[in-house]
C-alpha atoms as a PDB file:
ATOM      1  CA  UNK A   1      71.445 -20.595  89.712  1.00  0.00           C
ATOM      2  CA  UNK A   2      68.728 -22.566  91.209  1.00  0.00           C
ATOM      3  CA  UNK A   3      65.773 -23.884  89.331  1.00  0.00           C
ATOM      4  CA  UNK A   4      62.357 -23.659  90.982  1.00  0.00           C
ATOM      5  CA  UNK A   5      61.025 -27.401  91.519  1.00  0.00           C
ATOM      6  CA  UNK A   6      57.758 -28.823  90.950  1.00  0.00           C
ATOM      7  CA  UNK A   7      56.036 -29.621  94.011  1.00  0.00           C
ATOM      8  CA  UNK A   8      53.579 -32.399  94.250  1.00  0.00           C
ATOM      9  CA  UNK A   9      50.847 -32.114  97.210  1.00  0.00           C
ATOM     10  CA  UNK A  10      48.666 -35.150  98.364  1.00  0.00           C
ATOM     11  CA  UNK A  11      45.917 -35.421 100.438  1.00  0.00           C
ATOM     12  CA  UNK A  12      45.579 -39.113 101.627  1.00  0.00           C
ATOM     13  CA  UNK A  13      42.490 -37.955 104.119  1.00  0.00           C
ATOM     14  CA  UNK A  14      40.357 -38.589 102.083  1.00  0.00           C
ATOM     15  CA  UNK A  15      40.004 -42.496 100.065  1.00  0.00           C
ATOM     16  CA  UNK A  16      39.459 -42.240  96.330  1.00  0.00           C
ATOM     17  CA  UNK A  17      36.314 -43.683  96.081  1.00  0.00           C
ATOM     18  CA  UNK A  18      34.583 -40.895  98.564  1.00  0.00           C
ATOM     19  CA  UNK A  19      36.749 -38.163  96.092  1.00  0.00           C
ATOM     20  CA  UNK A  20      34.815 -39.509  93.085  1.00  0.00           C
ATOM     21  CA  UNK A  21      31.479 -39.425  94.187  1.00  0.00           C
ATOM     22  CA  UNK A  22      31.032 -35.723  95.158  1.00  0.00           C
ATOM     23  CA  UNK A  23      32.292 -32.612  95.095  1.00  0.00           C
ATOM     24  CA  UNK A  24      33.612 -30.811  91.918  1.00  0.00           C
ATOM     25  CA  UNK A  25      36.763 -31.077  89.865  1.00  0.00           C
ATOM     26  CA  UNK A  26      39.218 -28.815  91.446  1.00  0.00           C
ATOM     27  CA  UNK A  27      42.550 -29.300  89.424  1.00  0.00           C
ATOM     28  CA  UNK A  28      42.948 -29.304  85.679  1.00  0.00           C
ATOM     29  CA  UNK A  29      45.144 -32.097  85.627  1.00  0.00           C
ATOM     30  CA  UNK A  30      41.793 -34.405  86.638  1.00  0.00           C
ATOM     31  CA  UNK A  31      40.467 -32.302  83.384  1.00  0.00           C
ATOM     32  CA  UNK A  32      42.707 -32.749  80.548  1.00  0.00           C
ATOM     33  CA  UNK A  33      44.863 -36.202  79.747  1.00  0.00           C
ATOM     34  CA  UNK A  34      47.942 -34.939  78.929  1.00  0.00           C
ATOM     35  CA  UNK A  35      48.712 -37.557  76.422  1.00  0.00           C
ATOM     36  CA  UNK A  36      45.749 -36.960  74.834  1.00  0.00           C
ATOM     37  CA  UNK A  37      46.340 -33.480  74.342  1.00  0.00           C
ATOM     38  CA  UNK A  38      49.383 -34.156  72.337  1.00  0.00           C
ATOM     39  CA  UNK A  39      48.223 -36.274  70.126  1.00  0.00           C
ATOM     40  CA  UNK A  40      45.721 -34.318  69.301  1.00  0.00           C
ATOM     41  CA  UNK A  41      47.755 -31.241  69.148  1.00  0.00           C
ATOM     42  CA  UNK A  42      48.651 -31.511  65.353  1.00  0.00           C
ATOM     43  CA  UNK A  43      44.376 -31.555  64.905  1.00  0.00           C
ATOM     44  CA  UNK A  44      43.648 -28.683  67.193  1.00  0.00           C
ATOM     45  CA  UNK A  45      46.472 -26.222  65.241  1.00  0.00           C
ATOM     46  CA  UNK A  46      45.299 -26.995  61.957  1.00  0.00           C
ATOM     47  CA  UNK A  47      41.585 -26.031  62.683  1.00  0.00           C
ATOM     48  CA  UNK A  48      42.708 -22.837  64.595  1.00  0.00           C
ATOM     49  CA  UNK A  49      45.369 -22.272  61.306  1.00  0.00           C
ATOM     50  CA  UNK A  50      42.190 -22.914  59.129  1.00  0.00           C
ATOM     51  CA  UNK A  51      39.540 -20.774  60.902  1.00  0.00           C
ATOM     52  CA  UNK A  52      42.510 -17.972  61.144  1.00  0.00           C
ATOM     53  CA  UNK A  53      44.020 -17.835  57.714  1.00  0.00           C
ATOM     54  CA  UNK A  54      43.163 -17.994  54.370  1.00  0.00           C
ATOM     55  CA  UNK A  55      46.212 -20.414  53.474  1.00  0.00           C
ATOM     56  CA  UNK A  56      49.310 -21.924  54.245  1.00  0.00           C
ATOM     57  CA  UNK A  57      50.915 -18.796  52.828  1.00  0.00           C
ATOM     58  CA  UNK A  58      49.590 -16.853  54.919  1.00  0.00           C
ATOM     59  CA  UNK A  59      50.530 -18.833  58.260  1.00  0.00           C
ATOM     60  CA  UNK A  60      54.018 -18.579  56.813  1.00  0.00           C
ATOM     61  CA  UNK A  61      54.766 -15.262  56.438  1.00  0.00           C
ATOM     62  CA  UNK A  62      52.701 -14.622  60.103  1.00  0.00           C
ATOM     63  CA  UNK A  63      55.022 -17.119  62.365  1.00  0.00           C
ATOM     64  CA  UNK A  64      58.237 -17.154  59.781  1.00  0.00           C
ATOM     65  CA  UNK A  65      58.008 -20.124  59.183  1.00  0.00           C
ATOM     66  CA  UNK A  66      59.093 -21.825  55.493  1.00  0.00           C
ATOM     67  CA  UNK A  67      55.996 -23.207  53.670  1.00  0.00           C
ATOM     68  CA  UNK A  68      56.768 -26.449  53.941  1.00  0.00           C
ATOM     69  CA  UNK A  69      56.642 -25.854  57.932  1.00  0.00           C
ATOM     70  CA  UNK A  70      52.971 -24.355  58.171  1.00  0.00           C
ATOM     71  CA  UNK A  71      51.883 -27.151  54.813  1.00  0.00           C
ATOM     72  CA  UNK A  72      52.762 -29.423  57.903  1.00  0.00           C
ATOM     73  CA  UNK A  73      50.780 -27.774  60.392  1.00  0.00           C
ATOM     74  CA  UNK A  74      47.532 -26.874  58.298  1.00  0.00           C
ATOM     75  CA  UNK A  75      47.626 -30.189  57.086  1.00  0.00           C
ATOM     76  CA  UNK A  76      47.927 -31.613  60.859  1.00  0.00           C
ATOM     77  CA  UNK A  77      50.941 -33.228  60.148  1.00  0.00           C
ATOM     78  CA  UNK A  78      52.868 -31.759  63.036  1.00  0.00           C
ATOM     79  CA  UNK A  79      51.829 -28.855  65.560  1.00  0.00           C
ATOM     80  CA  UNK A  80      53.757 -26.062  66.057  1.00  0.00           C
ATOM     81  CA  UNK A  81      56.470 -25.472  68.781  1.00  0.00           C
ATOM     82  CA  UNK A  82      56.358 -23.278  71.982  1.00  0.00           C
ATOM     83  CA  UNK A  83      57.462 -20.000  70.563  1.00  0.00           C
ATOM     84  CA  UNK A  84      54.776 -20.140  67.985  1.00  0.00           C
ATOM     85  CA  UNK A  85      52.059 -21.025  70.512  1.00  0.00           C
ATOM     86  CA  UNK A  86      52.891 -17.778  72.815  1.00  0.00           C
ATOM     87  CA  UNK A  87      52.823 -15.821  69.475  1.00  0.00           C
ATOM     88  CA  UNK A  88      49.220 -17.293  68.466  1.00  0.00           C
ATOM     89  CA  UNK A  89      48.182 -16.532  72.148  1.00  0.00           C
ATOM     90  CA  UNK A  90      49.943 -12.929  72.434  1.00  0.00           C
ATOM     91  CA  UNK A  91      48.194 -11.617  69.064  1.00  0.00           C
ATOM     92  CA  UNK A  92      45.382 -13.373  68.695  1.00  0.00           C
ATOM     93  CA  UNK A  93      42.591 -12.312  71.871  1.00  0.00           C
ATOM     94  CA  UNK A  94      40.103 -14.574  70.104  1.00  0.00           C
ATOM     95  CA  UNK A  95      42.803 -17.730  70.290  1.00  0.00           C
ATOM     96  CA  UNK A  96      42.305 -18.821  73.879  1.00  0.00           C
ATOM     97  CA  UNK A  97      38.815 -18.988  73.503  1.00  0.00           C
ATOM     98  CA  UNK A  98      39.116 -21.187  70.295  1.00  0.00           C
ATOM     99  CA  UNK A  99      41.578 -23.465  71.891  1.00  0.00           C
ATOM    100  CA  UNK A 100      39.292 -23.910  75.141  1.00  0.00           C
ATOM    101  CA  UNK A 101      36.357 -24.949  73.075  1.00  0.00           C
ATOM    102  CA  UNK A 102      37.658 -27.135  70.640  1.00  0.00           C
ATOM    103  CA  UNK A 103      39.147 -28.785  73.882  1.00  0.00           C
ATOM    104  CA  UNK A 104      35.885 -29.155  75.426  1.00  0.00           C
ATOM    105  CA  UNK A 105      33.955 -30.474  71.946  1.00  0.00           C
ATOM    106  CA  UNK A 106      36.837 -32.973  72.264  1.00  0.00           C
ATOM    107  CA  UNK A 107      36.203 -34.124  75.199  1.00  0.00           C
END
């Protein structure tokens, strides 16, 4: 089975310096620093956990988790895995719209 592969596309026509003096952002990547995002990951979970739920309890028994697992996360200790994001993000219509602005106060 093949694997689709990332495909990186560059456009030398045009020198950096004339790309950062005009024209809008077109790609998110130029948005968001990835690195940044993950470290502040663990931050950005607990606030959504907190504005969300009443408790770590409740977190718990919503992504079956064990307590100790969602203490972590509403305590920003550790974010939650990939699984857990798609749940937030399938249940939760009001989720993206947290995420995007807590993104943007950040940066």
């Amino acid at each position: 089975m093949m694997r689709p592969r990332l495909t990186l596309i560059v456009n030398n026509a045009v020198p950096c310096g004339e790309a950062a003096q005009g024209g809008s952002q077109r790609s998110c990547s130029n948005r968001f620093e990835p690195y940044g995002l993950k470290v502040q990951a663990a931050e950005l979970w607990s606030a959504y956990f907190h504005a969300r739920f009443a408790s770590p309890r409740e977190v718990a028994l919503f992504c079956d988790v064990s307590f100790q697992t969602a203490l972590n996360w509403w305590g920003a200790v550790t974010a939650p895995a990939s699984h857990i994001a798609l749940l937030v993000l399938l249940t939760d219509p009001e989720a993206p719209a947290f995420f995007a602005d807590a993104v943007q106060r950040a940066a």
